[in-house]
N, C-alpha and C. Protein backbone atom coordinates (compact mmCIF):
# COMPACT_ATOMS: atom_id res chain seq x y z
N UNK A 1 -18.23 -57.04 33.14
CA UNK A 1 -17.57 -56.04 33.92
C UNK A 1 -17.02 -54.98 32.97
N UNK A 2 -16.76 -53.65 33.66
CA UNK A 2 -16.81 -52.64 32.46
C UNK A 2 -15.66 -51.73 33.56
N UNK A 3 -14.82 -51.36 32.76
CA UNK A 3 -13.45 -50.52 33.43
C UNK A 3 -14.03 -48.99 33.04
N UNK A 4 -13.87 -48.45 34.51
CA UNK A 4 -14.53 -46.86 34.72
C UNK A 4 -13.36 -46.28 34.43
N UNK A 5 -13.47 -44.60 34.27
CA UNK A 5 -12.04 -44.20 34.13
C UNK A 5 -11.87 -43.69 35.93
N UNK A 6 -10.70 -43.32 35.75
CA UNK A 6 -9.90 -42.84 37.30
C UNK A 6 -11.04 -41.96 38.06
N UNK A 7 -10.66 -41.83 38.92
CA UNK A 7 -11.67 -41.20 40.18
C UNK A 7 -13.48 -41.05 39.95
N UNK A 8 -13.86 -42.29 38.97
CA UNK A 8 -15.52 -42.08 38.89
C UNK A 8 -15.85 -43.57 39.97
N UNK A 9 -17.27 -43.71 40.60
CA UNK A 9 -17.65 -44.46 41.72
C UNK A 9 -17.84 -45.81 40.70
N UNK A 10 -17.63 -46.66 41.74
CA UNK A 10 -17.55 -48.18 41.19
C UNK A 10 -19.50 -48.03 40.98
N UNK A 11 -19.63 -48.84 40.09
CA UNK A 11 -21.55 -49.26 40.29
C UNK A 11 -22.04 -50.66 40.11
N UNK A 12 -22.89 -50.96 40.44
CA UNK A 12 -23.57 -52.42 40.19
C UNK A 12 -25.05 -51.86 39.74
N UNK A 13 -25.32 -52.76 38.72
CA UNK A 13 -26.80 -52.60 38.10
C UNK A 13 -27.14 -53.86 37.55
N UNK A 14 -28.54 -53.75 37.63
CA UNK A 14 -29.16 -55.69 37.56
C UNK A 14 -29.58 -55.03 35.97
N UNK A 15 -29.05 -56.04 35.28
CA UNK A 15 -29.21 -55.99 33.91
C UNK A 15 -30.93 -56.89 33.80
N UNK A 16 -30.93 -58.01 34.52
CA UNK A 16 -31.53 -58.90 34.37
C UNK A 16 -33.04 -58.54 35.31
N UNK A 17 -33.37 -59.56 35.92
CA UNK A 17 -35.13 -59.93 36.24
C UNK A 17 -34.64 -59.48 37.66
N UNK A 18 -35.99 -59.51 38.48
CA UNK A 18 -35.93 -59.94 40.05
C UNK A 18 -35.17 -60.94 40.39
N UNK A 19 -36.11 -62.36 39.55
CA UNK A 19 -35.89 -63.72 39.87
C UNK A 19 -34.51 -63.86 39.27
N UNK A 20 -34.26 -63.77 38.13
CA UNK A 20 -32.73 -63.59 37.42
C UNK A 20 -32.20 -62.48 36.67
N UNK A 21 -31.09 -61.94 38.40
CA UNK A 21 -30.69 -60.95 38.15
C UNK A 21 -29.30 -61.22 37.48
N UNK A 22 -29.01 -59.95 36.80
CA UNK A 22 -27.60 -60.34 36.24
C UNK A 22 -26.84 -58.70 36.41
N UNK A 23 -26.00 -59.31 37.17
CA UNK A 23 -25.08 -57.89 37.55
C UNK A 23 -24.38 -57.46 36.69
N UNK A 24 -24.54 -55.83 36.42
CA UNK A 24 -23.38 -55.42 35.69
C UNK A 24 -22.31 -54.41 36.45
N UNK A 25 -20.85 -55.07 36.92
CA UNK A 25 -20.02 -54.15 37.57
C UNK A 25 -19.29 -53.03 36.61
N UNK A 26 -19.17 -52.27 37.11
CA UNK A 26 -18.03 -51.05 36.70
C UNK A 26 -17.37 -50.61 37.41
N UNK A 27 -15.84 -50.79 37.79
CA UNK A 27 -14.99 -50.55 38.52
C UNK A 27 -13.77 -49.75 37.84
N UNK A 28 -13.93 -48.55 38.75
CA UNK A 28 -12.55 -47.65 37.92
C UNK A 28 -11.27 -47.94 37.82
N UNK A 29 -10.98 -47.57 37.25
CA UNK A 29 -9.26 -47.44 37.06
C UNK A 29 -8.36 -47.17 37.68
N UNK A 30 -7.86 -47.37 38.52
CA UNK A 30 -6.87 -46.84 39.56
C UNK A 30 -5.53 -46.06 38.72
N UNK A 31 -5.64 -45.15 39.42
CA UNK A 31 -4.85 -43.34 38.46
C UNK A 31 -3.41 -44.23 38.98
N UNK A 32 -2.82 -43.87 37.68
CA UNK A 32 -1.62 -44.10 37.37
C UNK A 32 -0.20 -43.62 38.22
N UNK A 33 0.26 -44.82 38.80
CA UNK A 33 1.63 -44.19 39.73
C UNK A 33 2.76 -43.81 38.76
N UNK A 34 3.25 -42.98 39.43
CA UNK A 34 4.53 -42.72 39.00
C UNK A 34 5.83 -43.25 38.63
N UNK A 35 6.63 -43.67 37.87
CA UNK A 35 7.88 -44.44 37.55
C UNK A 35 8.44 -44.21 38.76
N UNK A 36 9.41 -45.51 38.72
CA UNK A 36 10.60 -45.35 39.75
C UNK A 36 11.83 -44.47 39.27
N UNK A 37 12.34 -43.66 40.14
CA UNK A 37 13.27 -42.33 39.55
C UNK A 37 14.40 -43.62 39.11
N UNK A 38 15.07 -43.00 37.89
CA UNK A 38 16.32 -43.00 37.48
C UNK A 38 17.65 -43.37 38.27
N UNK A 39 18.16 -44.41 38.44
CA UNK A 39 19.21 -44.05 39.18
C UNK A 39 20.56 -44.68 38.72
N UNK A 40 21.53 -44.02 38.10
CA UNK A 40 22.53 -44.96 37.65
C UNK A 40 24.23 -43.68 37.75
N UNK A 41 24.97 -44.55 37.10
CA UNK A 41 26.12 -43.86 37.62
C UNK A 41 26.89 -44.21 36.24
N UNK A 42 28.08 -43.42 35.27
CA UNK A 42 28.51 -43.86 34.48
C UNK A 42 29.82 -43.32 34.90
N UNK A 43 31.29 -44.07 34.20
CA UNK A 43 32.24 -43.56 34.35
C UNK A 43 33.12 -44.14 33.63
N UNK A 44 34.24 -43.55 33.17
CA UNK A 44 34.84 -44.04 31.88
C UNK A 44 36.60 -43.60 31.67
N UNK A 45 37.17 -43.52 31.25
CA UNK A 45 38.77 -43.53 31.56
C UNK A 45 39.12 -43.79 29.62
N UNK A 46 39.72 -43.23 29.05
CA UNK A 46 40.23 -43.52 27.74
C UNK A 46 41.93 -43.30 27.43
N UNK A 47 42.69 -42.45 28.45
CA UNK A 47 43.90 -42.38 27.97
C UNK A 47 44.69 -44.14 28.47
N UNK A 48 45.46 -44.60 28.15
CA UNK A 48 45.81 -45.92 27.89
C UNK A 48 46.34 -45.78 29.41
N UNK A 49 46.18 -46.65 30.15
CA UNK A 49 46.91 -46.99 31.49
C UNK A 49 47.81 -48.44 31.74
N UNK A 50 48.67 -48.18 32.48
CA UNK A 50 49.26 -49.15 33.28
C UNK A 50 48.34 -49.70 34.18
N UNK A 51 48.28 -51.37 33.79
CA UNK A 51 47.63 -51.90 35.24
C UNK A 51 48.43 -53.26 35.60
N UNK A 52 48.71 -53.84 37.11
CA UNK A 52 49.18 -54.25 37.42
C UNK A 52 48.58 -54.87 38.24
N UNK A 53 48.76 -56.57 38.77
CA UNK A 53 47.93 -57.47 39.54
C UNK A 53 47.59 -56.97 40.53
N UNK A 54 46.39 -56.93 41.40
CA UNK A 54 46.45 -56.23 43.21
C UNK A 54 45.63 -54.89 42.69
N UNK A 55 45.65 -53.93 41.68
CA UNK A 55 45.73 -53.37 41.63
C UNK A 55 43.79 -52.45 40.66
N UNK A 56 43.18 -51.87 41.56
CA UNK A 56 42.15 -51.78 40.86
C UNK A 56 42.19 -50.89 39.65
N UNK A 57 41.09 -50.93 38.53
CA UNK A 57 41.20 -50.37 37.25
C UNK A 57 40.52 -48.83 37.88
N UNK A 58 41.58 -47.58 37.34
CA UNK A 58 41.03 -46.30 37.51
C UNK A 58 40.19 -45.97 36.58
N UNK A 59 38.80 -45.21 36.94
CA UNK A 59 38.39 -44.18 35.90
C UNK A 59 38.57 -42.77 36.39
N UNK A 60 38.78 -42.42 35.44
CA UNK A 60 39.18 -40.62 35.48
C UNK A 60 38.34 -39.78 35.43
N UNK A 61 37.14 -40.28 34.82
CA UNK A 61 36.29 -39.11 34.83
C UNK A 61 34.78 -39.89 34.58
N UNK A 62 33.75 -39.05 35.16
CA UNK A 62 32.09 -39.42 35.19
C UNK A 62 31.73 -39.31 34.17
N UNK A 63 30.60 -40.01 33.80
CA UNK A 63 29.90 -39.61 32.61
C UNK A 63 28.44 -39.41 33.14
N UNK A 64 27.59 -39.83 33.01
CA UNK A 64 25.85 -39.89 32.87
C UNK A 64 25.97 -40.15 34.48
N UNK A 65 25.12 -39.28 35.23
CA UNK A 65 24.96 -39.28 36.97
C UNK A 65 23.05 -38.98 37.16
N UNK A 66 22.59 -40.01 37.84
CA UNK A 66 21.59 -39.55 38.61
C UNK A 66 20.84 -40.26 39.55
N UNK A 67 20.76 -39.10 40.62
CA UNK A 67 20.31 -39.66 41.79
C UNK A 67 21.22 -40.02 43.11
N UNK A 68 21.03 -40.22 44.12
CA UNK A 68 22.22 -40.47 45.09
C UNK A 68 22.61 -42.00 45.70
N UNK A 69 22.04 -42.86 44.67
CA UNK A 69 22.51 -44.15 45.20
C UNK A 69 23.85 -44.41 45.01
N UNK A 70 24.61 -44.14 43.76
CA UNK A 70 25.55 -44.73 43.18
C UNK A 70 26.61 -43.11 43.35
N UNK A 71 28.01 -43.67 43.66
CA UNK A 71 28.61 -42.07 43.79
C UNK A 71 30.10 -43.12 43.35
N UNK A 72 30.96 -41.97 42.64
CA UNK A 72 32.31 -41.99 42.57
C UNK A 72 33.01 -40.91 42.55
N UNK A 73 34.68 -40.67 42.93
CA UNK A 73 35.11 -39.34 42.66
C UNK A 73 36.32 -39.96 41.40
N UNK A 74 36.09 -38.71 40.48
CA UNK A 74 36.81 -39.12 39.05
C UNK A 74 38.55 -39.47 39.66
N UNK A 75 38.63 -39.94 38.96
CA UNK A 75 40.19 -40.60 38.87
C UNK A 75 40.48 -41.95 40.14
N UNK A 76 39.34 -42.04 40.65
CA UNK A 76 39.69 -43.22 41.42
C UNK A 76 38.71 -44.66 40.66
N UNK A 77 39.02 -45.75 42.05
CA UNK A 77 38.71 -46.59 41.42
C UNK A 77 37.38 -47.55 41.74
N UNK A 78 37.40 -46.69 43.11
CA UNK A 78 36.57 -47.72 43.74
C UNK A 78 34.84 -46.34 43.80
N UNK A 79 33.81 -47.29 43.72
CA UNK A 79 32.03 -46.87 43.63
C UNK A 79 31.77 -47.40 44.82
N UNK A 80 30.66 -45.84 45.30
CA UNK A 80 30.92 -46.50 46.39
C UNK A 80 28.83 -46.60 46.38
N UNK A 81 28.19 -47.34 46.71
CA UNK A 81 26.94 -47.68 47.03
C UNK A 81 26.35 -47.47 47.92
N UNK A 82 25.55 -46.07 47.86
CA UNK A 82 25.22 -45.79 49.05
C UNK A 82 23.55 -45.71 49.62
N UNK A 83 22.96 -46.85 48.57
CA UNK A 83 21.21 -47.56 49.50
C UNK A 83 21.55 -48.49 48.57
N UNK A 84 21.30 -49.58 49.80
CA UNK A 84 20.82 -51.21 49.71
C UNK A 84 19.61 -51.34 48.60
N UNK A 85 20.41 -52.80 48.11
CA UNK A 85 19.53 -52.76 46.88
C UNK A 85 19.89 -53.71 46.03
N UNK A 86 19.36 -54.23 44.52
CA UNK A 86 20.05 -55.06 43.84
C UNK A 86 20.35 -54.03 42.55
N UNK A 87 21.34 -54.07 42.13
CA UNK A 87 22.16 -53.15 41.04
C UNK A 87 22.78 -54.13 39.72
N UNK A 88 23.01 -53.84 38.79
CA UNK A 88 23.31 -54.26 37.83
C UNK A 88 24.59 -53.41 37.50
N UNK A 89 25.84 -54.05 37.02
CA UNK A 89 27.03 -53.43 36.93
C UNK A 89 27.39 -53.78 35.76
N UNK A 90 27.92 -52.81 34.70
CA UNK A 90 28.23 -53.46 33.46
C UNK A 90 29.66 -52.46 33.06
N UNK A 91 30.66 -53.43 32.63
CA UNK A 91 31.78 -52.84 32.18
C UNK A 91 32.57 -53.61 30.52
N UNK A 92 33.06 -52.15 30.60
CA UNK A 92 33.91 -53.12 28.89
C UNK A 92 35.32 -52.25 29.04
N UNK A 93 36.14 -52.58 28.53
CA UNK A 93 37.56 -52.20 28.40
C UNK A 93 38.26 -52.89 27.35
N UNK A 94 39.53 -52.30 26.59
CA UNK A 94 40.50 -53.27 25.92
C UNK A 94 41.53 -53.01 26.73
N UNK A 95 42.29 -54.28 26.81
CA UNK A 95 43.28 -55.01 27.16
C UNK A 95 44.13 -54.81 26.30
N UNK A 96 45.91 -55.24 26.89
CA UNK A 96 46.96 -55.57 25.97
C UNK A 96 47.92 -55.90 27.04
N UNK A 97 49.00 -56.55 26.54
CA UNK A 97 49.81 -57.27 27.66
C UNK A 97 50.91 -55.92 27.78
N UNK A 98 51.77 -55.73 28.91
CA UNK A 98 52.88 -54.53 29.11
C UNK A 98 53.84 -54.82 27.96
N UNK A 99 54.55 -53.88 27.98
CA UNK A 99 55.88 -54.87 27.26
C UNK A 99 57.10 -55.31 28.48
N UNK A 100 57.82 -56.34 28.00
CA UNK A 100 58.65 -57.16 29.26
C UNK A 100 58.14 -57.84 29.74
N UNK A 101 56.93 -58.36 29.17
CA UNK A 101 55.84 -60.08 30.04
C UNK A 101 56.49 -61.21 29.68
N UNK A 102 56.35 -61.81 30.50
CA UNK A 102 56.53 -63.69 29.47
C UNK A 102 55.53 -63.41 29.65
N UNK A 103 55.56 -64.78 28.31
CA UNK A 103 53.92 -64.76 27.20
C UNK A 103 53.89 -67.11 28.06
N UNK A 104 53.15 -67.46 28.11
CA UNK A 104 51.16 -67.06 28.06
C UNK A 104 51.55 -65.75 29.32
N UNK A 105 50.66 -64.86 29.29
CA UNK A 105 50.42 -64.00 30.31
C UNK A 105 48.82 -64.00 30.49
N UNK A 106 48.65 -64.43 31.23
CA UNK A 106 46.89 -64.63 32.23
C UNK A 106 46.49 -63.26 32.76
N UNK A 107 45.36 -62.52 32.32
CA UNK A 107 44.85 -61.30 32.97
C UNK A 107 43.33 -61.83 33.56
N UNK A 108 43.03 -61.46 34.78
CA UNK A 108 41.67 -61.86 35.12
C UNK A 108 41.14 -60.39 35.63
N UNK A 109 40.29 -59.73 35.32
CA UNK A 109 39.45 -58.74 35.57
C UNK A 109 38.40 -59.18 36.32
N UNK A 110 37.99 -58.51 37.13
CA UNK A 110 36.88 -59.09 38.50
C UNK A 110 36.46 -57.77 39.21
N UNK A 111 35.09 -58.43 39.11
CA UNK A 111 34.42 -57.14 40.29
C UNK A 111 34.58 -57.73 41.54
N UNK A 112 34.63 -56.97 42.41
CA UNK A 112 34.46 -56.93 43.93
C UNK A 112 33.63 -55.98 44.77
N UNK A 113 33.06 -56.88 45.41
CA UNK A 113 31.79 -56.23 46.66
C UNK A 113 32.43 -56.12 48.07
N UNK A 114 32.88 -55.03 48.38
CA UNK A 114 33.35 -54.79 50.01
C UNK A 114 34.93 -55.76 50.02
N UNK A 115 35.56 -55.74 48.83
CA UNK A 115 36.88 -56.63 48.30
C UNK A 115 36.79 -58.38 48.48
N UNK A 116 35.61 -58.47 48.13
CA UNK A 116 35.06 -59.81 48.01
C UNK A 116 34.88 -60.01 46.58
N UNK A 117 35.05 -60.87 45.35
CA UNK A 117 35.04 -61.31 43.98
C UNK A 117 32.74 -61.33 44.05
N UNK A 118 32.98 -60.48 43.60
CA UNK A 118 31.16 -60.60 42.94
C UNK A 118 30.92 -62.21 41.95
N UNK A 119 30.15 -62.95 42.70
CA UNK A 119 29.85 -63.83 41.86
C UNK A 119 29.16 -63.89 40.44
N UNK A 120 30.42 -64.65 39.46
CA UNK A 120 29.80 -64.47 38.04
C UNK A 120 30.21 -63.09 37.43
N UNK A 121 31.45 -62.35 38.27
CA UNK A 121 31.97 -61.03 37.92
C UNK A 121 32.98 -60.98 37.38
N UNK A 122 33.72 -61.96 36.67
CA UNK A 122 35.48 -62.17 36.28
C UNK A 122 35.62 -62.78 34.96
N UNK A 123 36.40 -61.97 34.20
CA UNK A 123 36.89 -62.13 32.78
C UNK A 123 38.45 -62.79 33.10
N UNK A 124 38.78 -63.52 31.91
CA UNK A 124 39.78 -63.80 32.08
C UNK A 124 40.34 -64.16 30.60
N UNK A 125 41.67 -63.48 30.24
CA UNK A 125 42.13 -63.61 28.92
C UNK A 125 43.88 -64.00 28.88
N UNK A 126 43.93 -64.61 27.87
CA UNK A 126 45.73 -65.34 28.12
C UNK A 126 46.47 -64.64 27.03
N UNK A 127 46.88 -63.76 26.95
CA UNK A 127 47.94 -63.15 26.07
C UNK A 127 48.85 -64.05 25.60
N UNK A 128 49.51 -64.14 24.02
CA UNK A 128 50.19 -64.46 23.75
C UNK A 128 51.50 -64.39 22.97
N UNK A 129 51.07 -63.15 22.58
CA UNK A 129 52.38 -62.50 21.35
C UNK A 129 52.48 -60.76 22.27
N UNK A 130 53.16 -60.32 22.28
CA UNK A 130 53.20 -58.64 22.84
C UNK A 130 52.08 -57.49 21.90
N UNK A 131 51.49 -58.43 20.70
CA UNK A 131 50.83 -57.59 19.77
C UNK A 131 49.11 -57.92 20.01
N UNK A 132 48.97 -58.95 20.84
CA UNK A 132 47.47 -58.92 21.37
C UNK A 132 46.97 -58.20 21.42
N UNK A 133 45.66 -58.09 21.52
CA UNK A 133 44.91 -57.10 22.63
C UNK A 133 43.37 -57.87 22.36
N UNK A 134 42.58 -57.56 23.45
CA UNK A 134 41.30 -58.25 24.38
C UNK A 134 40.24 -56.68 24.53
N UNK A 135 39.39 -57.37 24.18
CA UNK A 135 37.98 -56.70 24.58
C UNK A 135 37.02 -57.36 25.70
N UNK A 136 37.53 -56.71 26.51
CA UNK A 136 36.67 -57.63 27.94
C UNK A 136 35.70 -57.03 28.38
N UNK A 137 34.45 -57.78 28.90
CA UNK A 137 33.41 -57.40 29.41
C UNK A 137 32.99 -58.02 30.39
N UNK A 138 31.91 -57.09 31.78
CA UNK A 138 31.63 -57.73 32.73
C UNK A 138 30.05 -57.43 32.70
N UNK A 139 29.30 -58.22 33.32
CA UNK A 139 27.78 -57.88 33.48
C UNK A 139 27.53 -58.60 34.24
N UNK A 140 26.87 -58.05 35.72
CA UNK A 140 26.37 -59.19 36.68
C UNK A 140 25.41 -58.01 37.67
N UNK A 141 24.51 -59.15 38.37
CA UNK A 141 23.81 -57.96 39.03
C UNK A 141 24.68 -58.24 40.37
N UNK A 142 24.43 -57.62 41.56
CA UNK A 142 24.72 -57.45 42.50
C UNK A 142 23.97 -57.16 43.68
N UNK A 143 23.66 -57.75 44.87
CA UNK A 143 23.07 -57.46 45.81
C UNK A 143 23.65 -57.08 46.99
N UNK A 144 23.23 -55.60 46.96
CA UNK A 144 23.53 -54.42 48.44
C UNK A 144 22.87 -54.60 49.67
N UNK A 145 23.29 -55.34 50.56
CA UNK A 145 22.51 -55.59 51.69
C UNK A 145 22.08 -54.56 52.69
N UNK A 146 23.49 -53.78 52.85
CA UNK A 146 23.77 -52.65 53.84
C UNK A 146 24.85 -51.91 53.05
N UNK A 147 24.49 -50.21 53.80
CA UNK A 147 25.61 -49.71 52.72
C UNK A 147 25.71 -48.97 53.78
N UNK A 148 27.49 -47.60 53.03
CA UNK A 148 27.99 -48.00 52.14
C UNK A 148 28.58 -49.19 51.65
N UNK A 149 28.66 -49.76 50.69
CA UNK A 149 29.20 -50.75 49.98
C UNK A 149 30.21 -50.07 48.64
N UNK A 150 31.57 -51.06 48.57
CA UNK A 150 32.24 -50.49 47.67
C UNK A 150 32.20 -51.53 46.76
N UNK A 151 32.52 -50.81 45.22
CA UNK A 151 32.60 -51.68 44.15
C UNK A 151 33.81 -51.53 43.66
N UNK A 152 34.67 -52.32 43.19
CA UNK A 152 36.04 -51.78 42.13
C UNK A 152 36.31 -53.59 41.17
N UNK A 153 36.93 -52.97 40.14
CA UNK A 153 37.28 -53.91 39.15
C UNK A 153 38.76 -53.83 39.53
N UNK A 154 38.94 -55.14 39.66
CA UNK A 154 40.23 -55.45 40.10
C UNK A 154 41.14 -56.49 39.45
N UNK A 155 42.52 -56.18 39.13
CA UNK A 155 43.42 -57.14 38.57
C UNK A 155 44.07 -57.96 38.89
N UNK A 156 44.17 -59.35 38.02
CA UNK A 156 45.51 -60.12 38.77
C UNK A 156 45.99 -60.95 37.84
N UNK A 157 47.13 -61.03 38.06
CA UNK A 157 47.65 -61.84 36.79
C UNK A 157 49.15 -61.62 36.06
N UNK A 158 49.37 -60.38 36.01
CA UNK A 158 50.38 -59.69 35.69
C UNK A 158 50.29 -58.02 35.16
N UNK A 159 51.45 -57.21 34.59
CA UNK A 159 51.63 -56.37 34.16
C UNK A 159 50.79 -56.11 32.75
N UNK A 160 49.77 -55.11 32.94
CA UNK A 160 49.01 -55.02 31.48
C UNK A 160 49.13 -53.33 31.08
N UNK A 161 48.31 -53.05 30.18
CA UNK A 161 47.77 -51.92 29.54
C UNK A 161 46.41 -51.74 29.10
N UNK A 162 45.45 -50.82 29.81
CA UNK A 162 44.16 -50.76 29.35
C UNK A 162 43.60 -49.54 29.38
N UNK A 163 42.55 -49.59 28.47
CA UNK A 163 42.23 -48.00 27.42
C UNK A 163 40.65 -48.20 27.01
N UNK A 164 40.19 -46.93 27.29
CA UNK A 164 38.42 -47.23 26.74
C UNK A 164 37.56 -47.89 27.17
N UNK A 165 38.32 -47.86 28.89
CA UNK A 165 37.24 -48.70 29.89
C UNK A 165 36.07 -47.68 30.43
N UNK A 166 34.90 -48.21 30.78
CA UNK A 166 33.88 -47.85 30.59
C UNK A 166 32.81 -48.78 31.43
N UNK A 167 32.25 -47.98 32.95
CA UNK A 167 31.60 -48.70 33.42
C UNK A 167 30.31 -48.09 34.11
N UNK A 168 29.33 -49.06 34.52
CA UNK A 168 27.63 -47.81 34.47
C UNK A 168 27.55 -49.28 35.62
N UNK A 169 26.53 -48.44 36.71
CA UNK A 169 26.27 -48.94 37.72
C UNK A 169 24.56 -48.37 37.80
N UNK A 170 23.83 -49.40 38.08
CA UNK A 170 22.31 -49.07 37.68
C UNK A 170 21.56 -49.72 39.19
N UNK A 171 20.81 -48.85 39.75
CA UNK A 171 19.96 -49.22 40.89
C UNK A 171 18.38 -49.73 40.09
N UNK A 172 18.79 -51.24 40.51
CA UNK A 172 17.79 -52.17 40.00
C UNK A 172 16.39 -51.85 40.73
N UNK A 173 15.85 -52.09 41.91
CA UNK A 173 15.20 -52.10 42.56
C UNK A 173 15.72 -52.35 44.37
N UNK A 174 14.81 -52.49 45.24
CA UNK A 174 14.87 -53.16 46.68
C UNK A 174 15.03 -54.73 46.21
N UNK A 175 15.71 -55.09 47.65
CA UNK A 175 16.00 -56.87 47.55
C UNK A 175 14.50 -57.50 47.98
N UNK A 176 14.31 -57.98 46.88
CA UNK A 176 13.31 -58.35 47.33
C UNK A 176 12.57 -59.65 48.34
N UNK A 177 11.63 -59.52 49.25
CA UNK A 177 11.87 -60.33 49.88
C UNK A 177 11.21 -62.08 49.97
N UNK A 178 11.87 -62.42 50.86
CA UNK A 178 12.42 -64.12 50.53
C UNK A 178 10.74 -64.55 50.60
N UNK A 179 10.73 -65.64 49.68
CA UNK A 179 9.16 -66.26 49.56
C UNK A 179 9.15 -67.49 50.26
């Protein structure tokens, strides 16, 4: 068998006899589709904030945007998802405890889907001196059934401080379906 290039006719030809024929196929190439567009969302926050249990982590401002699945408005907290889908969410931030904590102080960082805990979405770090500080990270995919759907990283635990958080929301593909 012999690969034709794009738009030439498939052929068969008897290499061989009457009695023993031996086919030779050539079948073209089917012309090349196009990538799936781009679609992701970045957003990021660096001046040092107050955060407090209950309370979701703000970003202040967008970074890298394209396409209309994924939308936020700067200084808030919550993404909001707007086509069903499976997405990949990835965040990093540093941590530090407030001052005026009792120490152990427990911080748990967590994504949430429609204010539901995203499974496999939650960091969790125990402060112990007021001079700590934590580099936390989240990575999980996520599946959009129906939208809009909201996303936010959310706190609990106690009184903190966090700076140089940084989070990108990526449209994976369609959910794909059940086998």
């Amino acid at each position: 068998m012999t690969t034709g290039d794009p738009g030439t006719s498939a052929a068969v030809v008897n290499s061989g006899t009457e009695q023993d024929a031996v086919f030779d196929f050539t079948i073209p190439q089917g012309s090349a589709g196009s990538p799936a567009p781009v679609s992701l969302l970045s957003a990021y926050s660096t001046p040092p904030q107050a955060g407090t249990s209950g309370s979701p982590l703000l970003f202040d401002r967008n970074g890298l945007s394209y396409g209309s699945d994924i939308s936020h408005t700067a200084g808030s907290g919550t993404f909001t998802i707007n086509t069903p889908g499976v997405y990949a969410v990835n965040f990093h931030g540093t941590f530090a405890p407030a001052s005026g904590v009792n120490f152990p102080l427990s911080v748990t960082i967590s994504l949430q889907q429609n204010g539901t805990a995203a499974a496999g979405g939650g960091v969790l770090h125990s402060f112990h001196t007021s001079s700590d500080a934590a580099n936390l990270s989240i990575s999980v995919p996520v599946a959009v059934s129906s939208a809009p759907a909201t996303l936010q990283f959310m706190a609990s635990g106690g009184n903190f401080v966090y700076s140089g958080i940084t989070a990108t929301v990526y449209r994976l593909g369609a959910i794909p379906a059940s086998s």
